[in-house]
N, C-alpha and C. Protein backbone atom coordinates (compact mmCIF):
# COMPACT_ATOMS: atom_id res chain seq x y z
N UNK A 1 -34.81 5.40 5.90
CA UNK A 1 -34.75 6.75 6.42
C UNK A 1 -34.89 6.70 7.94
N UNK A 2 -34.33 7.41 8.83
CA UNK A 2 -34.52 8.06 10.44
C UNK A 2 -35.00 9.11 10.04
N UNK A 3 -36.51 9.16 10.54
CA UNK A 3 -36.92 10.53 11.27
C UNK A 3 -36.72 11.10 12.42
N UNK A 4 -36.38 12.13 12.75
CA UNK A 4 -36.50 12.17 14.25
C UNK A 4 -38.06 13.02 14.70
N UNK A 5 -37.69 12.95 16.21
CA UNK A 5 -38.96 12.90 16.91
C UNK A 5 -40.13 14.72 16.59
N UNK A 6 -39.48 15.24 15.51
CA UNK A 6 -39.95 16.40 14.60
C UNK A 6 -40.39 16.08 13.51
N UNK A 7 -40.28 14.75 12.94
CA UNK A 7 -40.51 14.10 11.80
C UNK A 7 -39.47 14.46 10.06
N UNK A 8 -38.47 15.15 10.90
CA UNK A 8 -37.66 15.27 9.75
C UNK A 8 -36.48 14.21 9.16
N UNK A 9 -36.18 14.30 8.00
CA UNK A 9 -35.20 13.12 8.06
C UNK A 9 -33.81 13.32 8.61
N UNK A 10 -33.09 12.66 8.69
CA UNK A 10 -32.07 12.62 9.45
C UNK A 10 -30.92 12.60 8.11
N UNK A 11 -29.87 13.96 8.01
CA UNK A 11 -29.18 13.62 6.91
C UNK A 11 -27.70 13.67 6.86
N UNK A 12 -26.63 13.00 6.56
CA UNK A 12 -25.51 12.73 7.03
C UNK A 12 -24.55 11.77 7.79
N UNK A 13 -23.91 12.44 8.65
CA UNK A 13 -23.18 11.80 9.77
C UNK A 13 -24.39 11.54 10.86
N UNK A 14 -25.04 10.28 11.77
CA UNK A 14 -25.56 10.39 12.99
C UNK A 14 -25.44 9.43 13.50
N UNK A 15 -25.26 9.94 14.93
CA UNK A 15 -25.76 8.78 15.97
C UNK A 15 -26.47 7.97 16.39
N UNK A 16 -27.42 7.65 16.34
CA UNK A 16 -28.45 6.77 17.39
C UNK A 16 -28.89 5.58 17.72
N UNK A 17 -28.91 5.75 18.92
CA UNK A 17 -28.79 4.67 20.22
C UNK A 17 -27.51 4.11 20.13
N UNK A 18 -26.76 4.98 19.90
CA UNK A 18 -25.04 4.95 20.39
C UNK A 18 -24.49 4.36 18.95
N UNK A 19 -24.65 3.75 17.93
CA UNK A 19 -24.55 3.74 17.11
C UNK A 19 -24.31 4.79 15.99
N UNK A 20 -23.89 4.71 14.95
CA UNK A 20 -23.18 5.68 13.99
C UNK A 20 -23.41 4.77 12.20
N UNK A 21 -24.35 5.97 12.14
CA UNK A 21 -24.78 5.75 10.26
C UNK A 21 -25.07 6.87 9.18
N UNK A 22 -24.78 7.04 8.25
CA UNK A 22 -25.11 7.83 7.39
C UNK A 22 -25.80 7.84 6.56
N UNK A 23 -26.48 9.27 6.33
CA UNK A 23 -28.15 9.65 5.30
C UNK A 23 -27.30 10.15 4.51
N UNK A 24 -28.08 10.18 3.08
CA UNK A 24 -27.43 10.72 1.84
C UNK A 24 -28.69 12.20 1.90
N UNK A 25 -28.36 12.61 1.06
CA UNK A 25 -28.91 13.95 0.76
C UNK A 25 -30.03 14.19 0.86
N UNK A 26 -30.70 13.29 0.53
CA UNK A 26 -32.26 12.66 0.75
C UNK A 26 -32.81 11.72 1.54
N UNK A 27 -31.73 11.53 2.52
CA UNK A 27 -32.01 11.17 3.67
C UNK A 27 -32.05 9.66 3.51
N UNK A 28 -31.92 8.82 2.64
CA UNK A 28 -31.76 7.58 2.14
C UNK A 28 -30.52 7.19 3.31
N UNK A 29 -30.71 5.85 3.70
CA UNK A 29 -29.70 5.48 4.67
C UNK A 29 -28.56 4.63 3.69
N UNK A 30 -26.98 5.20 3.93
CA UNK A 30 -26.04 4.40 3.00
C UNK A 30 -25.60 3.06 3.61
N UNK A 31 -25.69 2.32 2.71
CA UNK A 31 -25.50 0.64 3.74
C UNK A 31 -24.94 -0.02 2.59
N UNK A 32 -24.40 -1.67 2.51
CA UNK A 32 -23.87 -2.45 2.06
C UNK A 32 -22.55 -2.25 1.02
N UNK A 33 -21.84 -1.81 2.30
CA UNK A 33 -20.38 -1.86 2.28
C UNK A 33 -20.31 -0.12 1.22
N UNK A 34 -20.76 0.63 1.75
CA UNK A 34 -20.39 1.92 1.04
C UNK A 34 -19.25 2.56 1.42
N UNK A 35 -18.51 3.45 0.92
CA UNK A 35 -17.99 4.42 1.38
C UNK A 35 -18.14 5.65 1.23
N UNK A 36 -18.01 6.54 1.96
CA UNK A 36 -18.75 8.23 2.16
C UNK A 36 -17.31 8.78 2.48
N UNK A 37 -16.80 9.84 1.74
CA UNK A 37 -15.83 10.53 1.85
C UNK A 37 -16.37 12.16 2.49
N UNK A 38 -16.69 12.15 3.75
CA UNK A 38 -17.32 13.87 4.23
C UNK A 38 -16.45 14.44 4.93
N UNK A 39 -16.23 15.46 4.56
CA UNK A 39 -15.55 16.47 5.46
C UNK A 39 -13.99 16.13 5.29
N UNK A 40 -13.50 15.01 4.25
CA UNK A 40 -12.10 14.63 4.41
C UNK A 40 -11.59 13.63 4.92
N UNK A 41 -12.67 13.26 5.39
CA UNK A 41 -12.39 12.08 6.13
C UNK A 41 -13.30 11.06 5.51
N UNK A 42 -12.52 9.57 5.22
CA UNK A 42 -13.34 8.65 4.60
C UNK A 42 -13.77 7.54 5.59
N UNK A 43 -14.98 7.32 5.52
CA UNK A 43 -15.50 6.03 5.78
C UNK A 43 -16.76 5.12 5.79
N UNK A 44 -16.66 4.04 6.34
CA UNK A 44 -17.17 2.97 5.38
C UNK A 44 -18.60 2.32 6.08
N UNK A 45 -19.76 1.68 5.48
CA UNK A 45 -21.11 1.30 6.29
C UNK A 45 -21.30 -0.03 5.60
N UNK A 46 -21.29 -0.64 6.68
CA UNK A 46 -20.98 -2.48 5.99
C UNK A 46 -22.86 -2.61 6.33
N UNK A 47 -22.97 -3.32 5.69
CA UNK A 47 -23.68 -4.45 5.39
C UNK A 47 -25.10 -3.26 5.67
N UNK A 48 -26.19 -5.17 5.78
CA UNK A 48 -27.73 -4.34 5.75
C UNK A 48 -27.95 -3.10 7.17
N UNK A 49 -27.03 -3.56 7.93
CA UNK A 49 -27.34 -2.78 9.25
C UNK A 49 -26.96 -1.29 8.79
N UNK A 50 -26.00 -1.19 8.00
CA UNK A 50 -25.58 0.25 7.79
C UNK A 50 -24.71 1.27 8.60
N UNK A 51 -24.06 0.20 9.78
CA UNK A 51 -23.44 0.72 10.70
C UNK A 51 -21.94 1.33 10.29
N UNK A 52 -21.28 1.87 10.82
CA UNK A 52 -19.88 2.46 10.50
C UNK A 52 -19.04 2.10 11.08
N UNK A 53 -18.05 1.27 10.01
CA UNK A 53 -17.39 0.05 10.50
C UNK A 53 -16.06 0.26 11.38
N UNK A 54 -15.54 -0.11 12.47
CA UNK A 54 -14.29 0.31 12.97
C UNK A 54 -13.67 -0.47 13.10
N UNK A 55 -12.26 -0.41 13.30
CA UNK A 55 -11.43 -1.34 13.88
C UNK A 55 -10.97 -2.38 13.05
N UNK A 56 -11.23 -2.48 11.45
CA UNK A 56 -11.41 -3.50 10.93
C UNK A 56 -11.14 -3.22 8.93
N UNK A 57 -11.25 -4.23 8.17
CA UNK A 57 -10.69 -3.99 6.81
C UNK A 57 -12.28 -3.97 6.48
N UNK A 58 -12.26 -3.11 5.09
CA UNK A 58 -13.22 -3.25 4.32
C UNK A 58 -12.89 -3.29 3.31
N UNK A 59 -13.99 -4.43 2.25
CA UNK A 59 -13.33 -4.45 1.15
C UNK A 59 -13.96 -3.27 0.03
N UNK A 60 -13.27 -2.98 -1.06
CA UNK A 60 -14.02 -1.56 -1.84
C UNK A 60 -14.62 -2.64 -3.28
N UNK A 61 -15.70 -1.82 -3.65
CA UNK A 61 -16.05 -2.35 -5.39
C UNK A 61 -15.30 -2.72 -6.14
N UNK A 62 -14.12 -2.75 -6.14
CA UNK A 62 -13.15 -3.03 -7.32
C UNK A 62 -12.05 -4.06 -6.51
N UNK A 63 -12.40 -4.33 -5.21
CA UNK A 63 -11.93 -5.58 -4.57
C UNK A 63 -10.72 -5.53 -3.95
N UNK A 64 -10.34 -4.08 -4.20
CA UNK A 64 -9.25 -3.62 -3.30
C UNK A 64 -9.85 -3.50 -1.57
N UNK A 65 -8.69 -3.26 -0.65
CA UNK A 65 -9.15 -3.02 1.15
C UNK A 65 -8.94 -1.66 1.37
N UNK A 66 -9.58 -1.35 2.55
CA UNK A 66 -8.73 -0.07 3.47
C UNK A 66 -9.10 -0.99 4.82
N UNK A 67 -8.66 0.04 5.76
CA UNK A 67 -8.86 -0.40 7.28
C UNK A 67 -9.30 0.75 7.72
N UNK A 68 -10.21 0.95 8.64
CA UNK A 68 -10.82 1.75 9.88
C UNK A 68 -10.62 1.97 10.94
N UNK A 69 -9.87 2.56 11.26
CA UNK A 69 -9.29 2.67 12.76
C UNK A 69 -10.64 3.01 13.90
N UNK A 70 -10.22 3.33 14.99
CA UNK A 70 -11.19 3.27 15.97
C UNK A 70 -12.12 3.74 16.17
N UNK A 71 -12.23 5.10 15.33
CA UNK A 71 -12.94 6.18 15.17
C UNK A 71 -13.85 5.90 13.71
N UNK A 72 -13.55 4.76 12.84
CA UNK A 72 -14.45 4.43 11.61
C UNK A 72 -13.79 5.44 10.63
N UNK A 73 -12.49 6.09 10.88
CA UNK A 73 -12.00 6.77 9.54
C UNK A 73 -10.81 5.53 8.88
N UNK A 74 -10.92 6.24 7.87
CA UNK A 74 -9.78 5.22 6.98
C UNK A 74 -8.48 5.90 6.98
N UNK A 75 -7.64 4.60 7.43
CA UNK A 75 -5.92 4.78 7.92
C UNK A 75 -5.11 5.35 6.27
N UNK A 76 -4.19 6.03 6.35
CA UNK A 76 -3.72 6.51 5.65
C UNK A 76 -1.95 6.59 5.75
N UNK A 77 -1.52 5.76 4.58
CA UNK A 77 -0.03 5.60 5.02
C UNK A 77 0.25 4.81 5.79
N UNK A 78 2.09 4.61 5.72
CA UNK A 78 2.69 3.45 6.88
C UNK A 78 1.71 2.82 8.28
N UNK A 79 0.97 1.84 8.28
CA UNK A 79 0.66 1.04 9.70
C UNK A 79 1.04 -0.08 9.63
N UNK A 80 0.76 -0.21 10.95
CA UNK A 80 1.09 -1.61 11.39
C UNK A 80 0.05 -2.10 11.86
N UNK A 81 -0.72 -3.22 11.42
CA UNK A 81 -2.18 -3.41 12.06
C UNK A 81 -2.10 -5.12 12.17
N UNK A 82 -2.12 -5.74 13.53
CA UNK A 82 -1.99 -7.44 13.65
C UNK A 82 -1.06 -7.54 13.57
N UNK A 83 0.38 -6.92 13.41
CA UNK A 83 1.99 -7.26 13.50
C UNK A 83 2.18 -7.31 11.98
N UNK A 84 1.52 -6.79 11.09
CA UNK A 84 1.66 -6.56 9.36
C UNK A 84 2.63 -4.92 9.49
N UNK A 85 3.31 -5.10 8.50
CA UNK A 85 3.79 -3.43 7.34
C UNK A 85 2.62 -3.64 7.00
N UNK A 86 2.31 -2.48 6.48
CA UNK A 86 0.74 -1.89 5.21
C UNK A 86 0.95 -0.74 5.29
N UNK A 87 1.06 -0.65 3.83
CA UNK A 87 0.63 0.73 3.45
C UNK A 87 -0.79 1.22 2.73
N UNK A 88 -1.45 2.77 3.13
CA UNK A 88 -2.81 2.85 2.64
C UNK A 88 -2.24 4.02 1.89
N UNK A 89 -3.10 4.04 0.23
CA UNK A 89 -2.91 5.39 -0.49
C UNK A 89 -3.97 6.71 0.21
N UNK A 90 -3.34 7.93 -0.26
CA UNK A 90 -3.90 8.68 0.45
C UNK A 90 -6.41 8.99 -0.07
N UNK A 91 -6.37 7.98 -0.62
CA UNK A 91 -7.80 7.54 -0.99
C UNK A 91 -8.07 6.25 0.03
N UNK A 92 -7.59 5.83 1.40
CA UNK A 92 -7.49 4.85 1.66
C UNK A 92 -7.22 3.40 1.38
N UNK A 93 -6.94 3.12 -0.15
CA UNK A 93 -7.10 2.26 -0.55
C UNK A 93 -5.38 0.99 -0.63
N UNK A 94 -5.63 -0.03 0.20
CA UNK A 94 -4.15 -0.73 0.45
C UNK A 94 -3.81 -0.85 -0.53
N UNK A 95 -2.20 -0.87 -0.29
CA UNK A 95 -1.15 -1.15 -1.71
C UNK A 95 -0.80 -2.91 -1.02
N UNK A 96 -1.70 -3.60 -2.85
CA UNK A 96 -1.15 -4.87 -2.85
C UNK A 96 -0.73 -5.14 -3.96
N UNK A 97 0.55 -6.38 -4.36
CA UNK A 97 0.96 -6.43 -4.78
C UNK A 97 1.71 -5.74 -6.13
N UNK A 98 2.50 -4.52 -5.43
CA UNK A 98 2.52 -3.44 -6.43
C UNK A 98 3.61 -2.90 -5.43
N UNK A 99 4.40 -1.86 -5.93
CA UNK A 99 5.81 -0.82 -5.35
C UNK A 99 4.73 0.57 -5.05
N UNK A 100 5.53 0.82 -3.54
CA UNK A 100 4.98 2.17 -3.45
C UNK A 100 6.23 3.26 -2.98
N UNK A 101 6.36 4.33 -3.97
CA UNK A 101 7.64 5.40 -4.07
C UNK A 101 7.08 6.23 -3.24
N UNK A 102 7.72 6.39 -1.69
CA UNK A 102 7.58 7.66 -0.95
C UNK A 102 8.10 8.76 -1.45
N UNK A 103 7.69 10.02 -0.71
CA UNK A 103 8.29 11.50 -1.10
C UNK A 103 9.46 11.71 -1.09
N UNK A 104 10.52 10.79 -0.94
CA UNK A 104 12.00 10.74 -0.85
C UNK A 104 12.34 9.83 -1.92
N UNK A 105 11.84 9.03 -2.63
CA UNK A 105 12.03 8.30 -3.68
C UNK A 105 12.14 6.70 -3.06
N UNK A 106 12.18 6.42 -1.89
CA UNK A 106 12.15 5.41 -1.57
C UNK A 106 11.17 4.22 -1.87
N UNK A 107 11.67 3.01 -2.72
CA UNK A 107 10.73 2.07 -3.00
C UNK A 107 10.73 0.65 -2.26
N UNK A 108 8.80 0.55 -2.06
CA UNK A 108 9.00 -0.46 -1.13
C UNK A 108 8.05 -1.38 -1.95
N UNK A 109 7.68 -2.58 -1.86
CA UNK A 109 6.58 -3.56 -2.04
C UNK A 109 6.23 -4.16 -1.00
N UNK A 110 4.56 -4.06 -1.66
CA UNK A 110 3.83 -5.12 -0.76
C UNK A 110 3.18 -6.21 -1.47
N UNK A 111 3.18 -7.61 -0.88
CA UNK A 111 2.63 -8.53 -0.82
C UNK A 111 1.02 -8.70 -1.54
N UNK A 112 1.34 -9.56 -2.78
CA UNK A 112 -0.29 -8.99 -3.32
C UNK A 112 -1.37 -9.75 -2.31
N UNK A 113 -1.22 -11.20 -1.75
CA UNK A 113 -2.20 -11.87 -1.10
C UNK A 113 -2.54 -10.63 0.31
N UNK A 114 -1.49 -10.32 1.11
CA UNK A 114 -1.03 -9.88 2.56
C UNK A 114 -1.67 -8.30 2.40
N UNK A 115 -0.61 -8.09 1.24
CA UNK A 115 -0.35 -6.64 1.78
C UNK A 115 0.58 -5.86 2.39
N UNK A 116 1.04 -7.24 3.26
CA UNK A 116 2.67 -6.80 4.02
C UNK A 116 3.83 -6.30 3.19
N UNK A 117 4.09 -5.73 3.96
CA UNK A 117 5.53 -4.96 3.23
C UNK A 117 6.41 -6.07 3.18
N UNK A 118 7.49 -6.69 2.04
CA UNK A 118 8.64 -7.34 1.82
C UNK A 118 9.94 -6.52 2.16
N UNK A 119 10.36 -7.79 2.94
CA UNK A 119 11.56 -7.77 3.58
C UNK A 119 12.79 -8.90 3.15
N UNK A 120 13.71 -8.16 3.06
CA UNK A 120 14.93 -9.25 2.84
C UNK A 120 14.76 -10.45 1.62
N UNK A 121 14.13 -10.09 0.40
CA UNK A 121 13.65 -11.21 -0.31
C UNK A 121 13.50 -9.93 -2.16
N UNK A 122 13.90 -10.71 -3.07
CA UNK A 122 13.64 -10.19 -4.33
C UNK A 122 12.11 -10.49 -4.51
N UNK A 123 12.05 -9.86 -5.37
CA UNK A 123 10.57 -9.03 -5.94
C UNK A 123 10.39 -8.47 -7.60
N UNK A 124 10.15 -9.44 -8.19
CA UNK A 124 9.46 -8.51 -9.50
C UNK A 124 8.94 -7.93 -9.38
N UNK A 125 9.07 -6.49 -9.87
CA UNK A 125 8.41 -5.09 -9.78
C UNK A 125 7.87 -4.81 -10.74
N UNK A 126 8.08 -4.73 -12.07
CA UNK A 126 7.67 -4.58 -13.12
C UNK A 126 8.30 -5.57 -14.09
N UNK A 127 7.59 -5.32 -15.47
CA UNK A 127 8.03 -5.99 -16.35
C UNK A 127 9.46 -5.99 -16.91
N UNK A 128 9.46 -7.29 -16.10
CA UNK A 128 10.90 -7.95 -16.53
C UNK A 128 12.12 -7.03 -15.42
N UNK A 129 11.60 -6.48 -15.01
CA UNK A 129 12.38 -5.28 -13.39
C UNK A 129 12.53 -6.04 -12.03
N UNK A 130 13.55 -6.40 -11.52
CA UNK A 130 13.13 -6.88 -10.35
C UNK A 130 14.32 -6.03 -9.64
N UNK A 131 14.03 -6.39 -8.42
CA UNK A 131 14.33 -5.02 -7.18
C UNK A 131 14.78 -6.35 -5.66
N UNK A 132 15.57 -5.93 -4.73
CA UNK A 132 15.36 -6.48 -3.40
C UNK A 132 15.69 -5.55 -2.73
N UNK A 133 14.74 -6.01 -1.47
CA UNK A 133 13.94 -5.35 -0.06
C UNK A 133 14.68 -5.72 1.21
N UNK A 134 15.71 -5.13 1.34
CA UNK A 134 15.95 -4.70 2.42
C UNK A 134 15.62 -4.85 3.93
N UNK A 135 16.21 -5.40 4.77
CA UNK A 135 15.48 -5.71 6.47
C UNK A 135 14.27 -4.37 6.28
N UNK A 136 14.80 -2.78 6.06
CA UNK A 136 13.40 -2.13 6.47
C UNK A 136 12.32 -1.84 5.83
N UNK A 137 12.75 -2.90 4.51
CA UNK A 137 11.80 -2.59 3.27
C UNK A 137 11.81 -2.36 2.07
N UNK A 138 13.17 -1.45 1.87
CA UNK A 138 13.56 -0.46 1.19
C UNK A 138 14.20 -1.03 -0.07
N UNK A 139 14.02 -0.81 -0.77
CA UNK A 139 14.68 -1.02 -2.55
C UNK A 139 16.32 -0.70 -2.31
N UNK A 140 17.25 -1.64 -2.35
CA UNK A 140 18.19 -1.24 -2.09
C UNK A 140 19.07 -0.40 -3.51
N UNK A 141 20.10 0.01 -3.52
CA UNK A 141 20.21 0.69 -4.65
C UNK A 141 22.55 0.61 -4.64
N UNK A 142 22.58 0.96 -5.76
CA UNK A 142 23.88 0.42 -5.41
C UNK A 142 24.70 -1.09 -5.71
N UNK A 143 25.86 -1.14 -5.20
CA UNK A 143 26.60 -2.33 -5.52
C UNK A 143 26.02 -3.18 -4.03
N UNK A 144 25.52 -4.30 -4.33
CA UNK A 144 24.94 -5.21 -3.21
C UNK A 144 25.42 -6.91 -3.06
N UNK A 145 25.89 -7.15 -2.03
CA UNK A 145 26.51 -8.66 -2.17
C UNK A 145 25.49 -9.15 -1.16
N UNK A 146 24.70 -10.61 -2.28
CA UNK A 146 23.24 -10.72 -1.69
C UNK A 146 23.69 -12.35 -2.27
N UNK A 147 23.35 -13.18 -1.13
CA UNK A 147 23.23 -14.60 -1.32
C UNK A 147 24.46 -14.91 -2.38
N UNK A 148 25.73 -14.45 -2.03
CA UNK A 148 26.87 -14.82 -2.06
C UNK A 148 27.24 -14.39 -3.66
N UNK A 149 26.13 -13.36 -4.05
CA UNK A 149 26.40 -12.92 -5.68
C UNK A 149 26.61 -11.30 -5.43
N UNK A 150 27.71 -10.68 -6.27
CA UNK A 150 27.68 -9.19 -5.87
C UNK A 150 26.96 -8.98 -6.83
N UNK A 151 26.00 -7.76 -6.71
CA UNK A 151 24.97 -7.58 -7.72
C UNK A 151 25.17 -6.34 -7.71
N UNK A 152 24.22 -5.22 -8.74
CA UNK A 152 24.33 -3.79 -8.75
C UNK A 152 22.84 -3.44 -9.25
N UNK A 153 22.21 -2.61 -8.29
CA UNK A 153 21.12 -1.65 -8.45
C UNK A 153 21.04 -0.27 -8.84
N UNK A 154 20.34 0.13 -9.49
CA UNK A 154 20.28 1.43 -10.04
C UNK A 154 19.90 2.17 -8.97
N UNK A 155 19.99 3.88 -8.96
CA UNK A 155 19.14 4.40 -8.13
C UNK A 155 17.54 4.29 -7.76
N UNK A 156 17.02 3.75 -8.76
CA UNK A 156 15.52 3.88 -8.32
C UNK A 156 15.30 2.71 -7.43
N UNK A 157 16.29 1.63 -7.32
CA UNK A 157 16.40 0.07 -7.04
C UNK A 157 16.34 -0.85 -8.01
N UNK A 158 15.86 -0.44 -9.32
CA UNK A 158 15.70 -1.94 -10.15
C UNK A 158 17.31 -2.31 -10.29
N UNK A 159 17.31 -3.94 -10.51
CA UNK A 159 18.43 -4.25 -10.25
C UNK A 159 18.83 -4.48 -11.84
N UNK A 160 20.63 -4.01 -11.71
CA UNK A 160 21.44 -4.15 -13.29
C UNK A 160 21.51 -5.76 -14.09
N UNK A 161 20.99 -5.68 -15.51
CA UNK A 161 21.01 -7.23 -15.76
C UNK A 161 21.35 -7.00 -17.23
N UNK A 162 22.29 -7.73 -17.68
CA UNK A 162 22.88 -6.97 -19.04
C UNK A 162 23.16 -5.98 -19.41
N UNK A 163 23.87 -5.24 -18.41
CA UNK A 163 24.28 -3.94 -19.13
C UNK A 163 25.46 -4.01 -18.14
N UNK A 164 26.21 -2.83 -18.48
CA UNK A 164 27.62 -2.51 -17.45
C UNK A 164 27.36 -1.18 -16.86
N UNK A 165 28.44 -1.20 -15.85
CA UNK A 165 28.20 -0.24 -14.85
C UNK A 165 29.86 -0.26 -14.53
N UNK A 166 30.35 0.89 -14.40
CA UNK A 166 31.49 1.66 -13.71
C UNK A 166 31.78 1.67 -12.13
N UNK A 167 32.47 1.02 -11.51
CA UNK A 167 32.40 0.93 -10.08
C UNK A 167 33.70 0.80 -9.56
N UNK A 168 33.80 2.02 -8.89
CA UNK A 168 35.35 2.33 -8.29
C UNK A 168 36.44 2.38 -9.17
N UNK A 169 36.39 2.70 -10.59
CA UNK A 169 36.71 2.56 -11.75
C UNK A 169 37.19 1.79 -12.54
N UNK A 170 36.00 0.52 -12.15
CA UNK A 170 36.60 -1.03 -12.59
C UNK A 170 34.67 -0.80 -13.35
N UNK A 171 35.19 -1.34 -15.19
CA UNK A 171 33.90 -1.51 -15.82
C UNK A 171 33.75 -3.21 -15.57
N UNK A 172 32.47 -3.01 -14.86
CA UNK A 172 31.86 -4.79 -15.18
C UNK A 172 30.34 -4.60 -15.87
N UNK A 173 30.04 -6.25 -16.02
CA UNK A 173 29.03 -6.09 -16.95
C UNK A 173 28.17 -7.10 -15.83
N UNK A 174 27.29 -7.53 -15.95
CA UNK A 174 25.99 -8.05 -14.75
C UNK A 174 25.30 -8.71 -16.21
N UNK A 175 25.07 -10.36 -15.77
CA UNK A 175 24.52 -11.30 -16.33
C UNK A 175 23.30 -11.06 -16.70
N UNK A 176 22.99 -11.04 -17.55
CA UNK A 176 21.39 -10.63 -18.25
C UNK A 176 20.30 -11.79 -17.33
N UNK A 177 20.96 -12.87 -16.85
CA UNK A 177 19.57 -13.49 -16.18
C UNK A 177 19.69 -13.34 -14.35
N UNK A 178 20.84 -13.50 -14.04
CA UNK A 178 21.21 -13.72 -12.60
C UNK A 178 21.56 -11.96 -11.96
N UNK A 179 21.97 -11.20 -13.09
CA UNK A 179 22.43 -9.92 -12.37
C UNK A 179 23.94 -10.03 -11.99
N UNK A 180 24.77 -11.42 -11.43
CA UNK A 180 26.01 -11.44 -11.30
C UNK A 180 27.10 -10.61 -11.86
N UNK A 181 27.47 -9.92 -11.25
CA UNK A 181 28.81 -8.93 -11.73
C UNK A 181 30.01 -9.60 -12.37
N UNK A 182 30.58 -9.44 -13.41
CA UNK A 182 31.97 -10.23 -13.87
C UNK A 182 32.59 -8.75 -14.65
N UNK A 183 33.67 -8.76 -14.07
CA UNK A 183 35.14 -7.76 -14.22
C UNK A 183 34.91 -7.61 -15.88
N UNK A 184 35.19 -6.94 -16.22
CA UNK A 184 35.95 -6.78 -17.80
C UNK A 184 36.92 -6.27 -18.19
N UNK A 185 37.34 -5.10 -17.37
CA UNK A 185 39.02 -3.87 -16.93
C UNK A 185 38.72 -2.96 -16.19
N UNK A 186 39.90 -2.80 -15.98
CA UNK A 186 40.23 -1.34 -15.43
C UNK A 186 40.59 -0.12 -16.16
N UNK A 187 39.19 0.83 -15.15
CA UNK A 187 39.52 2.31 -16.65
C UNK A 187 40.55 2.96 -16.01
């Protein structure tokens, strides 16, 4: 607990001696790696000191990260932090190794070790689903000629693999393991 110099406890958000920590309701000081969601804004009090962490990743109970920007709130959405892509959900919490669908439907992955966003490289997405990422990230979607194979993606991006698809009104069918396109006629 901080009392201050009235002898009351100190409860919340505070300062002192330029420093920044938070009291719980009862004035209990929150420390070793908590997070406090007040006012909308989330953030985090590492260790025994109990200080409020900035500038930096924290890890959460369930072993997922966020990051803290300068101010000790947690980043939210597209950054770039050390020359990384990262994305944070709107709970702060980083997207790793997993697809994240923006409000436009756009799908991207990140890197389960990193975190970084994938670029220019296939990606299992789901079971037995795989998808490729694009120079800006992006799930490409469509007829795609990628490492000298024409391939075909659905709209969401998962890519076509045993089944056929209609294109420019030529039916082909896409190899159940490789995705490779091969002709069958013309409708």
């Amino acid at each position: 607990m901080y009392l201050d110099v009235n002898g009351v406890a100190a409860i919340g958000a505070q300062k002192i001696n330029g420093l920044e920590f938070y009291f719980d309701n009862n004035g209990k000081q929150v420390k070793n790696d908590k997070v406090i969601n007040d006012d909308g804004t989330i953030n985090y009090y590492t260790g025994m000191s109990g200080e409020k962490l900035k500038n930096d990743f924290g890890e959460l109970p369930d072993g997922s990260w966020m990051y803290l920007d300068n101010q000790g709130n947690a980043v939210i959405g597209d950054k770039k932090i050390n020359g990384q892509n990262l994305y944070f959900k709107i709970d702060g919490q980083q997207v790793k190794g997993e697809t994240y669908i923006d409000g436009v439907g756009k799908m991207r992955f990140y890197q389960a070790d990193s975190g970084e966003m994938v670029t220019n490289q296939f990606e299992q997405v789901a079971d037995g689903k795989w998808a490729y990422f694009g120079a800006d990230g992006v799930a490409v979607t469509g007829e795609q000629y990628i490492d000298g194979q024409y391939l075909f993606f659905d709209p969401t991006g998962y890519q076509v693999k045993g089944d056929k698809r209609t294109i420019d009104s030529v039916l082909y069918s896409f190899d159940k393991d490789g995705g490779e396109r091969q002709r069958l006629n013309t409708i």
